[in-house]
PDB file of N, CA and C in Angstrom:
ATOM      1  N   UNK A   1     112.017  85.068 105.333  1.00  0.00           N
ATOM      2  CA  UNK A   1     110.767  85.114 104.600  1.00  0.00           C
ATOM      3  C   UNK A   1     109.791  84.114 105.212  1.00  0.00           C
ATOM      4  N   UNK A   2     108.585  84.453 105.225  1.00  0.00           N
ATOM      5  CA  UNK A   2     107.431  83.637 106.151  1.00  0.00           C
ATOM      6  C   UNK A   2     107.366  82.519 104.917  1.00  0.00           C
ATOM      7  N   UNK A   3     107.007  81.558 105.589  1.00  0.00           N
ATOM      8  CA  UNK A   3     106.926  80.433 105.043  1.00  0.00           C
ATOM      9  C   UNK A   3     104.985  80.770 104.743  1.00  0.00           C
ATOM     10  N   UNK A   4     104.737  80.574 103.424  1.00  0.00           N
ATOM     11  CA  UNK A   4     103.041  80.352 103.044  1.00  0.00           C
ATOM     12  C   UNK A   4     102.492  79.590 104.085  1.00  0.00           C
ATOM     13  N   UNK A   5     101.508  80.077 104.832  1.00  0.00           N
ATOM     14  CA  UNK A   5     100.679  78.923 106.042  1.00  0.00           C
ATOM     15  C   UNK A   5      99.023  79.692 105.518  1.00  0.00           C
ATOM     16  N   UNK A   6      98.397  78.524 105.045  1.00  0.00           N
ATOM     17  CA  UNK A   6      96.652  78.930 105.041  1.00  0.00           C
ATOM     18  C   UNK A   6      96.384  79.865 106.190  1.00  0.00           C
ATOM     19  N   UNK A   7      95.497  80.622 105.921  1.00  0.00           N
ATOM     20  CA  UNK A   7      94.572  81.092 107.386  1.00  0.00           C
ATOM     21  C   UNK A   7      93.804  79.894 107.885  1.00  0.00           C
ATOM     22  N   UNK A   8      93.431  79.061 107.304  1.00  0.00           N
ATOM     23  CA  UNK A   8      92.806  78.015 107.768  1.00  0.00           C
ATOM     24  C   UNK A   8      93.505  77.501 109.360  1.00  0.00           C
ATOM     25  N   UNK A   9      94.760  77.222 109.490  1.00  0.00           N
ATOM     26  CA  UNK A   9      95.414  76.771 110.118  1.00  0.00           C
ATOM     27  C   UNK A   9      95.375  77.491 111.453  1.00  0.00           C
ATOM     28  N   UNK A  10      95.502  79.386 111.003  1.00  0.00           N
ATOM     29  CA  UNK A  10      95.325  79.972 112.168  1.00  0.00           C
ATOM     30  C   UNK A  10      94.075  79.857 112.445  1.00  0.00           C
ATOM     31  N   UNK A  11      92.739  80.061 111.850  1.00  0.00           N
ATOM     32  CA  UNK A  11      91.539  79.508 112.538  1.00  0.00           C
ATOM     33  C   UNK A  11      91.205  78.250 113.044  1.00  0.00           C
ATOM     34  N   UNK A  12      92.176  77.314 113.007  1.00  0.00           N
ATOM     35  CA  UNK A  12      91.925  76.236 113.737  1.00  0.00           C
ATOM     36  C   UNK A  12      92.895  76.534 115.246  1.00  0.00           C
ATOM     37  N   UNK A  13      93.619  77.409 114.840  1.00  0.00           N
ATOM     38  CA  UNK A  13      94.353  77.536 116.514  1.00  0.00           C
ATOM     39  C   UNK A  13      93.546  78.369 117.703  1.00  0.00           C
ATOM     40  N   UNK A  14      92.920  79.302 116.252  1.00  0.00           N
ATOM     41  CA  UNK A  14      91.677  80.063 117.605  1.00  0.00           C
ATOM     42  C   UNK A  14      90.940  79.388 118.194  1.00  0.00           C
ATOM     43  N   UNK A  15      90.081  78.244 117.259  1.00  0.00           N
ATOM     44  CA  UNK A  15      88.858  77.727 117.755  1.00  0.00           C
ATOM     45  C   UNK A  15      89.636  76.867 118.866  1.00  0.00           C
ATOM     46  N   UNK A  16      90.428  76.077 118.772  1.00  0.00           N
ATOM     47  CA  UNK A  16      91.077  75.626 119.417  1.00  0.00           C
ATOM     48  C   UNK A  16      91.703  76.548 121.260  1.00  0.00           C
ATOM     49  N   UNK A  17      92.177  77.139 120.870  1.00  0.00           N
ATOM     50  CA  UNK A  17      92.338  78.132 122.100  1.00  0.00           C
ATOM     51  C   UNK A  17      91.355  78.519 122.526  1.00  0.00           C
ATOM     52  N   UNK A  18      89.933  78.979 121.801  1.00  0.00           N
ATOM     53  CA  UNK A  18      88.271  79.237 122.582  1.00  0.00           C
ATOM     54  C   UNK A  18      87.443  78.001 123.160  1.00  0.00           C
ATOM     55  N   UNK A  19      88.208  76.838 122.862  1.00  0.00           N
ATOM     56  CA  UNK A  19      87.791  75.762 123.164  1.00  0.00           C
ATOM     57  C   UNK A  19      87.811  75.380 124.115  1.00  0.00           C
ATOM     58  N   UNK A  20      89.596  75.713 124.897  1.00  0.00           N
ATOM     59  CA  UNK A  20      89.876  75.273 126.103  1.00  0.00           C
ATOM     60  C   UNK A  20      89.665  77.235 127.033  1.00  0.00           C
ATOM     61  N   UNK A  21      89.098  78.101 126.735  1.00  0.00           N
ATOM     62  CA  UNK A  21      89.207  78.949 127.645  1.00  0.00           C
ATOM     63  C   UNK A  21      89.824  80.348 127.063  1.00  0.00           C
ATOM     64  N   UNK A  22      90.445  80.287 126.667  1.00  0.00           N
ATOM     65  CA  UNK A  22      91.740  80.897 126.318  1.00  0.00           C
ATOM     66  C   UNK A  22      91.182  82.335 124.756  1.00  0.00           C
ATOM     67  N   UNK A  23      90.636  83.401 125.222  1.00  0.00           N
ATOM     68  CA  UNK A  23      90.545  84.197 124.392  1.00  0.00           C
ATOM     69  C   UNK A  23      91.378  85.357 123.530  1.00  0.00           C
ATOM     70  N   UNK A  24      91.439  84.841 122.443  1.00  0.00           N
ATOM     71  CA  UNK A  24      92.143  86.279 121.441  1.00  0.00           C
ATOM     72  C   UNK A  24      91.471  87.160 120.847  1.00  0.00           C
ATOM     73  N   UNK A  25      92.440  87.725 120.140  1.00  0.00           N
ATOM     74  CA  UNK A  25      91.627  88.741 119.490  1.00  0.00           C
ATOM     75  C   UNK A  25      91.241  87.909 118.041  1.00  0.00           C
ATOM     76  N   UNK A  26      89.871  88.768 117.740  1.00  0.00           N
ATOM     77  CA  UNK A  26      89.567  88.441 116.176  1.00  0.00           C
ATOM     78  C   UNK A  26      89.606  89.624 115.394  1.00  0.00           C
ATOM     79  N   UNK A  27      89.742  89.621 113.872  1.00  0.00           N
ATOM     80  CA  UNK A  27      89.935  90.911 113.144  1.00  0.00           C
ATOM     81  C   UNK A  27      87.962  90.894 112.925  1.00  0.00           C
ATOM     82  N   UNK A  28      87.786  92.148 112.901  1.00  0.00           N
ATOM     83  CA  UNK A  28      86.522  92.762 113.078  1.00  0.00           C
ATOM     84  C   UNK A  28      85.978  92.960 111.912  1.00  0.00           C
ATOM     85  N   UNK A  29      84.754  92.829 111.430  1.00  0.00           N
ATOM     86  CA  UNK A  29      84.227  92.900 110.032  1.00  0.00           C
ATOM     87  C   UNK A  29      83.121  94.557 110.015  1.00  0.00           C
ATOM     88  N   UNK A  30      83.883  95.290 109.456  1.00  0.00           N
ATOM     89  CA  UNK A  30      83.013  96.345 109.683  1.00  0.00           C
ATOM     90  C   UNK A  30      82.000  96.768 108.346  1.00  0.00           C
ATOM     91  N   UNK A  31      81.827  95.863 107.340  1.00  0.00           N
ATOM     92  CA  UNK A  31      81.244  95.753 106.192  1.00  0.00           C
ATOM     93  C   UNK A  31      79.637  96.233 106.303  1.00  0.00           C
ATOM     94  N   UNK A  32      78.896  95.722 107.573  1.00  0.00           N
ATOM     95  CA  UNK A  32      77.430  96.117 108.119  1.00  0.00           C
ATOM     96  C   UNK A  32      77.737  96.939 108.782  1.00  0.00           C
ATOM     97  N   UNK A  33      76.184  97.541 109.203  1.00  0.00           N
ATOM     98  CA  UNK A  33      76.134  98.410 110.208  1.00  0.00           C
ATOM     99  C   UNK A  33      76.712  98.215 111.772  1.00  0.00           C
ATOM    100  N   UNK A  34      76.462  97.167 111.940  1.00  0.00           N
ATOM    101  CA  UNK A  34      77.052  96.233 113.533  1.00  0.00           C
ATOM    102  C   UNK A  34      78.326  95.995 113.192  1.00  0.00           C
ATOM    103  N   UNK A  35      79.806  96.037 113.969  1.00  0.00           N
ATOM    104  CA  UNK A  35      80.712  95.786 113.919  1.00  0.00           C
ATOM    105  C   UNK A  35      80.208  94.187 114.747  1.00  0.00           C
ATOM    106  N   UNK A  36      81.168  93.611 113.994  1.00  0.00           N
ATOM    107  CA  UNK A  36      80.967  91.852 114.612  1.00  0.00           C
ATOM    108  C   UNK A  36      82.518  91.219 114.392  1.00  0.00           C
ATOM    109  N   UNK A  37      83.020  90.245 115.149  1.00  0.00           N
ATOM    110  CA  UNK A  37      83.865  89.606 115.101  1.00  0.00           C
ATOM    111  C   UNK A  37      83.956  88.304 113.707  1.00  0.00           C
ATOM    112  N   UNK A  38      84.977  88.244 113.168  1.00  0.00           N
ATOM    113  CA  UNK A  38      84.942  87.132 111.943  1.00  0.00           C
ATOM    114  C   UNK A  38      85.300  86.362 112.555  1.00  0.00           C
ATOM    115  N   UNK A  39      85.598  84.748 112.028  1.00  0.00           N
ATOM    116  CA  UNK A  39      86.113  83.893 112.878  1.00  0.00           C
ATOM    117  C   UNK A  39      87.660  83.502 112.375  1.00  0.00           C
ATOM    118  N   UNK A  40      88.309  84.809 111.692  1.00  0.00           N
ATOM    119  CA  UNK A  40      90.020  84.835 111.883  1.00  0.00           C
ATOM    120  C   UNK A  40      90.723  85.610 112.686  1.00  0.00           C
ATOM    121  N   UNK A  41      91.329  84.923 113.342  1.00  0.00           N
ATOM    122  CA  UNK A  41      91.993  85.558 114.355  1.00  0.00           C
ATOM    123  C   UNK A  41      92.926  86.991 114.014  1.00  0.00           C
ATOM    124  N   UNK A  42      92.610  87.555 114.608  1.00  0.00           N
ATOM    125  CA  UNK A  42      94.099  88.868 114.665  1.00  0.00           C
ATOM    126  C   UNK A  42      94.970  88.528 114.633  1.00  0.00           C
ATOM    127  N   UNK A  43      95.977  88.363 113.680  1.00  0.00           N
ATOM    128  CA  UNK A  43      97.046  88.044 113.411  1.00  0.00           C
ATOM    129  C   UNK A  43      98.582  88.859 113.630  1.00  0.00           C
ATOM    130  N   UNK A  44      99.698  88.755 113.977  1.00  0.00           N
ATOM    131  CA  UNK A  44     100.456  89.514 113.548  1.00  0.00           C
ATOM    132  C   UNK A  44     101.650  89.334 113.413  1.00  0.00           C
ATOM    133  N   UNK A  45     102.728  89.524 112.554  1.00  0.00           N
ATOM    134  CA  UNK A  45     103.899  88.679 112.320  1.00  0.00           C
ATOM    135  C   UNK A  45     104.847  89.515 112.728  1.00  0.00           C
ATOM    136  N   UNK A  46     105.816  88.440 113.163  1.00  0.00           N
ATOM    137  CA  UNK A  46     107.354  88.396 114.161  1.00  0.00           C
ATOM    138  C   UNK A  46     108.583  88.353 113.679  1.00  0.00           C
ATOM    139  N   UNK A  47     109.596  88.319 113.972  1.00  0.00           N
ATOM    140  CA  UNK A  47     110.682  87.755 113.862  1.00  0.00           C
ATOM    141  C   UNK A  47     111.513  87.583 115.250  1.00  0.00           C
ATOM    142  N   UNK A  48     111.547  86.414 115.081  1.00  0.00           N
ATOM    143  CA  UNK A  48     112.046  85.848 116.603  1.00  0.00           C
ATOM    144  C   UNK A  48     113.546  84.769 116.579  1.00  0.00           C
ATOM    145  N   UNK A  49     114.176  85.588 117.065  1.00  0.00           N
ATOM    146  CA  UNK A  49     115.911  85.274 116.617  1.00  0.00           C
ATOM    147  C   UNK A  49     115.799  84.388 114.725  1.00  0.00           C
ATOM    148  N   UNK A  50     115.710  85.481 114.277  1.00  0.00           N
ATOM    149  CA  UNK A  50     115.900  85.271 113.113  1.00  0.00           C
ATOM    150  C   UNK A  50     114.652  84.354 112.046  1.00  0.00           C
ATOM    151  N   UNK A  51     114.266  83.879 113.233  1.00  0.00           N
ATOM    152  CA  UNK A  51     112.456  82.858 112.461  1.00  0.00           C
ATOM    153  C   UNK A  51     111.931  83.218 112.219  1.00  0.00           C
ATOM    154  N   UNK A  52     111.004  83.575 111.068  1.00  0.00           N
ATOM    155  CA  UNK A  52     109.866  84.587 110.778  1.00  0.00           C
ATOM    156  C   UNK A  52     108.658  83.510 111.518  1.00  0.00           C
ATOM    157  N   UNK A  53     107.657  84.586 111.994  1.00  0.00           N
ATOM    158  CA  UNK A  53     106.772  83.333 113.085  1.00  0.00           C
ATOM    159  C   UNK A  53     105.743  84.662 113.024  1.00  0.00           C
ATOM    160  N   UNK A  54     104.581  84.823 114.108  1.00  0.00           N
ATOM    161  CA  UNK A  54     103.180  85.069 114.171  1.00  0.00           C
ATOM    162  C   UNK A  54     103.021  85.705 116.082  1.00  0.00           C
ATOM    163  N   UNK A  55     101.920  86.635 116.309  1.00  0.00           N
ATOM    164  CA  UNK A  55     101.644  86.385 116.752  1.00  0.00           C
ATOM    165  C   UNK A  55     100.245  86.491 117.560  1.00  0.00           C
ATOM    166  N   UNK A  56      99.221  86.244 118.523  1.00  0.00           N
ATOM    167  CA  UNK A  56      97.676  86.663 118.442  1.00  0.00           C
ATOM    168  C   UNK A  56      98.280  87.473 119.763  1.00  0.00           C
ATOM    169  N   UNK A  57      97.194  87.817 120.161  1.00  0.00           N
ATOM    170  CA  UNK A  57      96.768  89.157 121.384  1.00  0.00           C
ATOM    171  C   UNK A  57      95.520  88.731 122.008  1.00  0.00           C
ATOM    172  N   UNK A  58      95.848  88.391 123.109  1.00  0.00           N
ATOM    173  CA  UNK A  58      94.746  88.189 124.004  1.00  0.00           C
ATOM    174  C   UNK A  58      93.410  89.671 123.785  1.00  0.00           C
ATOM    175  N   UNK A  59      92.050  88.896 124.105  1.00  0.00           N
ATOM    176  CA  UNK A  59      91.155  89.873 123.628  1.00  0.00           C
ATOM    177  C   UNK A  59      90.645  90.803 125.012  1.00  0.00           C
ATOM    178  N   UNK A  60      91.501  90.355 126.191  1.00  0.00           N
ATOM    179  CA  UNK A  60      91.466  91.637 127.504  1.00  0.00           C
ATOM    180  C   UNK A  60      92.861  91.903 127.856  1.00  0.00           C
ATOM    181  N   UNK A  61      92.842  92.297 128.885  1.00  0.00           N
ATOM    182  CA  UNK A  61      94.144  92.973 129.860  1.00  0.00           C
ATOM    183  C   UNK A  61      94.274  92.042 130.838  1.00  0.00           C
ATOM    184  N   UNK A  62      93.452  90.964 131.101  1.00  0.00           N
ATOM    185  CA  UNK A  62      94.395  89.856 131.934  1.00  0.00           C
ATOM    186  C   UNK A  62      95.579  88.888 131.564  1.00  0.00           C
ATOM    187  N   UNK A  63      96.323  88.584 132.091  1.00  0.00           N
ATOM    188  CA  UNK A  63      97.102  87.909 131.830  1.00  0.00           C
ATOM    189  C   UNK A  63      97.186  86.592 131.691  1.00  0.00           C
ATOM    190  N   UNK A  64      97.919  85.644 131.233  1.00  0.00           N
ATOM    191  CA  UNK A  64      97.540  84.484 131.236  1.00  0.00           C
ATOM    192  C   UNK A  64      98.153  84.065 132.406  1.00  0.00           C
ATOM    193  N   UNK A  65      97.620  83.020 132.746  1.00  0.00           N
ATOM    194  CA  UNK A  65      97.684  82.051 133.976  1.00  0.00           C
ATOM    195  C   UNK A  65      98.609  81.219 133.907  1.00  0.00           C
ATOM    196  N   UNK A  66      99.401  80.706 134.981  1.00  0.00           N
ATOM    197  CA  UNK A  66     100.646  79.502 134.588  1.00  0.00           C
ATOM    198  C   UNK A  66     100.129  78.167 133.953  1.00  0.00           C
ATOM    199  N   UNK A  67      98.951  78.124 134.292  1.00  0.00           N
ATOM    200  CA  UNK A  67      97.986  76.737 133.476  1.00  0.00           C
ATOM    201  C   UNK A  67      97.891  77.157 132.390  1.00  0.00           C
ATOM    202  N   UNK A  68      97.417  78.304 131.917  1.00  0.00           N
ATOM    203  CA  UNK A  68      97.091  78.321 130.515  1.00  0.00           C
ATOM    204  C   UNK A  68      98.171  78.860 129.561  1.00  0.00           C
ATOM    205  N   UNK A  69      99.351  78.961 129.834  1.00  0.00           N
ATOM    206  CA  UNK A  69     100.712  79.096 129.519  1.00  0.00           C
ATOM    207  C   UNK A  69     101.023  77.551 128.951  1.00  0.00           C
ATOM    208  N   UNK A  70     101.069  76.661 130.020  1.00  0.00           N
ATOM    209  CA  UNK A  70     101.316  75.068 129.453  1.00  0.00           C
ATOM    210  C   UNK A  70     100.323  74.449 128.549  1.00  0.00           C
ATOM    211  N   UNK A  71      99.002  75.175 128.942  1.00  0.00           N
ATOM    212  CA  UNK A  71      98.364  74.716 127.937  1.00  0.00           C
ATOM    213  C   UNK A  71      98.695  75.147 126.398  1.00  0.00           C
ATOM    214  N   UNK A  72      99.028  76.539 126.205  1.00  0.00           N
ATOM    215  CA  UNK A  72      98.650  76.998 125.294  1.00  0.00           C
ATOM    216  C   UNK A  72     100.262  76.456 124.346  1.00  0.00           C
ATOM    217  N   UNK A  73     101.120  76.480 125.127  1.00  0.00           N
ATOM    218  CA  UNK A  73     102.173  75.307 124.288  1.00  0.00           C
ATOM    219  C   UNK A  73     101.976  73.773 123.848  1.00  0.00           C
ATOM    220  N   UNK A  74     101.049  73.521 124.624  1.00  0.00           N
ATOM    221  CA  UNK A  74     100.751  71.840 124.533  1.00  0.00           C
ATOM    222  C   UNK A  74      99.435  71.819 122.706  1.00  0.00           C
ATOM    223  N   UNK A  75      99.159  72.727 122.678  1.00  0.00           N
ATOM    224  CA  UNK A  75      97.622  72.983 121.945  1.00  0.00           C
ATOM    225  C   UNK A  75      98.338  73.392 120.833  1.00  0.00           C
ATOM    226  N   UNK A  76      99.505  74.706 120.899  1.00  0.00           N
ATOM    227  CA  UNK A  76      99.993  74.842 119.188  1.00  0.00           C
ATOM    228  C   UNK A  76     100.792  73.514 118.998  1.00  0.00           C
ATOM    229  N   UNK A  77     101.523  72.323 119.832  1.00  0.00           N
ATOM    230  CA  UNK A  77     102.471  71.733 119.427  1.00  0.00           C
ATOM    231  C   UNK A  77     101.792  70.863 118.760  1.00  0.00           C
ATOM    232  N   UNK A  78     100.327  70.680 119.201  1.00  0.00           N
ATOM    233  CA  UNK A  78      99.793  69.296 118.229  1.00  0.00           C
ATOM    234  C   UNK A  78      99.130  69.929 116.844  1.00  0.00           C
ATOM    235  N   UNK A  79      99.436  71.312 116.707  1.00  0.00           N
ATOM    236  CA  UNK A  79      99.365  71.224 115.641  1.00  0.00           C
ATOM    237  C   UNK A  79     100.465  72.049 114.735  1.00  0.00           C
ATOM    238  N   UNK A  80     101.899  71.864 115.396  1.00  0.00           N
ATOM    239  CA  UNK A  80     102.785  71.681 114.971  1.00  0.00           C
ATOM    240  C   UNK A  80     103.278  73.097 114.364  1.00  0.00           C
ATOM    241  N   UNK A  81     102.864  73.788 115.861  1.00  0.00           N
ATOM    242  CA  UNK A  81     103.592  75.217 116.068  1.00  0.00           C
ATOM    243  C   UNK A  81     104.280  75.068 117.266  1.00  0.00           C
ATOM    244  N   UNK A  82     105.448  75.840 117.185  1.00  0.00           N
ATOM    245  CA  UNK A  82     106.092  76.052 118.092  1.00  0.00           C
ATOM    246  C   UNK A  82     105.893  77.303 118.765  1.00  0.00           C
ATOM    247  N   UNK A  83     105.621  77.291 120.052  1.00  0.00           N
ATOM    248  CA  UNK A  83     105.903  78.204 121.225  1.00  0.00           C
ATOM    249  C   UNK A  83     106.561  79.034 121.583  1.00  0.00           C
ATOM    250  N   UNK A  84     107.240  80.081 120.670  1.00  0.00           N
ATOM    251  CA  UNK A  84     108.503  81.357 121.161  1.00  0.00           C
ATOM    252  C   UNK A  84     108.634  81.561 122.978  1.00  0.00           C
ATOM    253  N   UNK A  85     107.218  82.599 123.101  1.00  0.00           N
ATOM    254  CA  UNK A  85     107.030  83.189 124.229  1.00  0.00           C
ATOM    255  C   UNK A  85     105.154  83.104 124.202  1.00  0.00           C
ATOM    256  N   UNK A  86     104.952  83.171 125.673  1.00  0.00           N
ATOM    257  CA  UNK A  86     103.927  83.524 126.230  1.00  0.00           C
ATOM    258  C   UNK A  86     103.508  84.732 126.722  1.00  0.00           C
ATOM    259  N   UNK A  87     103.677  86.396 126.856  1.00  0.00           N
ATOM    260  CA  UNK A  87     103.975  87.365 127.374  1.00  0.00           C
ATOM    261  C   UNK A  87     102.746  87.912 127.857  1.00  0.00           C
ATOM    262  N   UNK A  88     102.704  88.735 129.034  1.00  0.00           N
ATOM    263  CA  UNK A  88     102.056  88.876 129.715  1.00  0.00           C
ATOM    264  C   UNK A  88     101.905  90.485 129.339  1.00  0.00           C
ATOM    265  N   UNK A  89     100.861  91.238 129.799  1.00  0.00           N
ATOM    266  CA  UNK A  89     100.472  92.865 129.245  1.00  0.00           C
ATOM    267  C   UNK A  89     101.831  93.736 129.862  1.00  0.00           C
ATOM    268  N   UNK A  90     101.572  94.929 129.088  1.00  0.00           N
ATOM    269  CA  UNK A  90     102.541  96.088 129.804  1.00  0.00           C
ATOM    270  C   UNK A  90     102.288  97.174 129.490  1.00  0.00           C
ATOM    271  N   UNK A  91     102.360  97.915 129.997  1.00  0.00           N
ATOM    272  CA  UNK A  91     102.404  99.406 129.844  1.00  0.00           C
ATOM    273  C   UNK A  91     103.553  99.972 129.665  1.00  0.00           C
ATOM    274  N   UNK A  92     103.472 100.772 128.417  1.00  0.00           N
ATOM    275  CA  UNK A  92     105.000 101.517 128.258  1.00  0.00           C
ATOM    276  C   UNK A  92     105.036 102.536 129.243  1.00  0.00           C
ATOM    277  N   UNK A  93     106.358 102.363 129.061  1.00  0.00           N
ATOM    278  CA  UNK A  93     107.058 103.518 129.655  1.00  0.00           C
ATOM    279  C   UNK A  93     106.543 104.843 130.378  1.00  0.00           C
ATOM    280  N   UNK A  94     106.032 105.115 129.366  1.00  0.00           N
ATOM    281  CA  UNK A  94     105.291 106.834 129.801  1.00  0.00           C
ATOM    282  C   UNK A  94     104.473 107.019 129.884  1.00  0.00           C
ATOM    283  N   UNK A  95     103.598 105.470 130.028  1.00  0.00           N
ATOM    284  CA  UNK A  95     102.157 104.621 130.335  1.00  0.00           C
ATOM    285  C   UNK A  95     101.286 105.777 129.509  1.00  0.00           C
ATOM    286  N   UNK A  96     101.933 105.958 128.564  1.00  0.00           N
ATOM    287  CA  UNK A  96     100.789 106.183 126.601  1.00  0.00           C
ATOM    288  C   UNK A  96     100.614 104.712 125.941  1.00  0.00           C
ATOM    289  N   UNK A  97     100.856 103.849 126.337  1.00  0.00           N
ATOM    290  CA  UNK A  97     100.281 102.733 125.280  1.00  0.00           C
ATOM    291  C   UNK A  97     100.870 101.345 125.930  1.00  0.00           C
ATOM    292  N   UNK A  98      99.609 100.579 125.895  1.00  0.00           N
ATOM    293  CA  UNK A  98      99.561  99.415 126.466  1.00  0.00           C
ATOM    294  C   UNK A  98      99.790  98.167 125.847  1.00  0.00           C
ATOM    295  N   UNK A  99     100.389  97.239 125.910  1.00  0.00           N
ATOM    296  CA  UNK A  99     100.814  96.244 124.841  1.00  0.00           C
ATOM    297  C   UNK A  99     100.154  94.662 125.759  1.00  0.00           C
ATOM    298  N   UNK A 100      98.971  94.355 124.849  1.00  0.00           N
ATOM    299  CA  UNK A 100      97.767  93.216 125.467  1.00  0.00           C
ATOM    300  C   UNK A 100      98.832  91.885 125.893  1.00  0.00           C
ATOM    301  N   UNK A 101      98.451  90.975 126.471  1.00  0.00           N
ATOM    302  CA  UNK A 101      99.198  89.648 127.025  1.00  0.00           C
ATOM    303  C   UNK A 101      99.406  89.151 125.156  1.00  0.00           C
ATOM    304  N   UNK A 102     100.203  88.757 124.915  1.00  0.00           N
ATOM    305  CA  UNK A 102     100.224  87.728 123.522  1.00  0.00           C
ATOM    306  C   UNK A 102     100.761  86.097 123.842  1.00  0.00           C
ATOM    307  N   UNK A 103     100.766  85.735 121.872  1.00  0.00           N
ATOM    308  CA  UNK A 103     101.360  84.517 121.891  1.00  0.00           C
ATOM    309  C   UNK A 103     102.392  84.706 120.812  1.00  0.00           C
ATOM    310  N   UNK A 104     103.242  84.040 121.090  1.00  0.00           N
ATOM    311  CA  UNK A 104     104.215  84.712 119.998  1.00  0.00           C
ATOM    312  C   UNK A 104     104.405  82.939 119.494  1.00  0.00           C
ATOM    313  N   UNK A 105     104.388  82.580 118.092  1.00  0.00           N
ATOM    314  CA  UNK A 105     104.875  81.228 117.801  1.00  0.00           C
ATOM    315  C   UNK A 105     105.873  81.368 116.140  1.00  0.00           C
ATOM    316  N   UNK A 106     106.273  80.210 115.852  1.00  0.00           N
ATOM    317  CA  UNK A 106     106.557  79.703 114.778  1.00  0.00           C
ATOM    318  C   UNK A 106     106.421  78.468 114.124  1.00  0.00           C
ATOM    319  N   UNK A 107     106.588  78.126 112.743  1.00  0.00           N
ATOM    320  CA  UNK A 107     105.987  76.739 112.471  1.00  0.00           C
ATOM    321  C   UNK A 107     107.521  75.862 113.191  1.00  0.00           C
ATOM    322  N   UNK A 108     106.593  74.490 113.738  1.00  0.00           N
ATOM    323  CA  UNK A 108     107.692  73.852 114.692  1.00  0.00           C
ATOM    324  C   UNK A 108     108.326  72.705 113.244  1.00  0.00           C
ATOM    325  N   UNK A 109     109.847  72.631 113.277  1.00  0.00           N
ATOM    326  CA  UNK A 109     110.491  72.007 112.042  1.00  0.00           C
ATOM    327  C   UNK A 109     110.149  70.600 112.579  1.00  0.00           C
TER     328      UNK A 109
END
């Protein structure tokens, strides 16, 4: 069972990740006529050997960089997420559907 975490927390990991470079996705506000970005991240939850944890989606098809891999562990740890995986894009199988670079984390004990 996910442990209760504010959204607050994940919007401080976005701004934080747009800070140093590093773009995700945001969930989209389609309430007006203009579709516009909110400032909470796209969220989406995991289970990762048994941890219930989170994870965002880069907002293109590039991949992340070996710098921004260390970064992006160094940036959730200070605020006291842990780092699963870093994963890079793919195309399935029968290249019908593409799965964006992510971050996969959990809260660090």
């Amino acid at each position: 069972m996910h442990k209760t975490v504010s959204k607050n927390r994940f919007k401080t990991l976005g701004k934080l990740l747009a800070k140093n470079g590093i773009d995700i996705s945001y969930v989209a506000d389609w309430s007006s006529s203009m579709m516009h970005d909110t400032d909470q991240p796209r969220l989406g939850s995991g289970n990762y050997n048994g941890i219930p944890g989170w994870y965002f989606t880069k907002a293109d098809k590039n991949d992340f960089t070996s710098k921004e891999k260390s970064l992006i562990k160094e940036l959730f740890a200070s605020k006291k997420f842990k780092v699963v995986s870093v994963n890079d894009g793919e195309m399935e199988f029968d290249n019908d559907r593409y799965f964006y670079p992510s971050i996969s984390f959990i809260l660090n004990k």
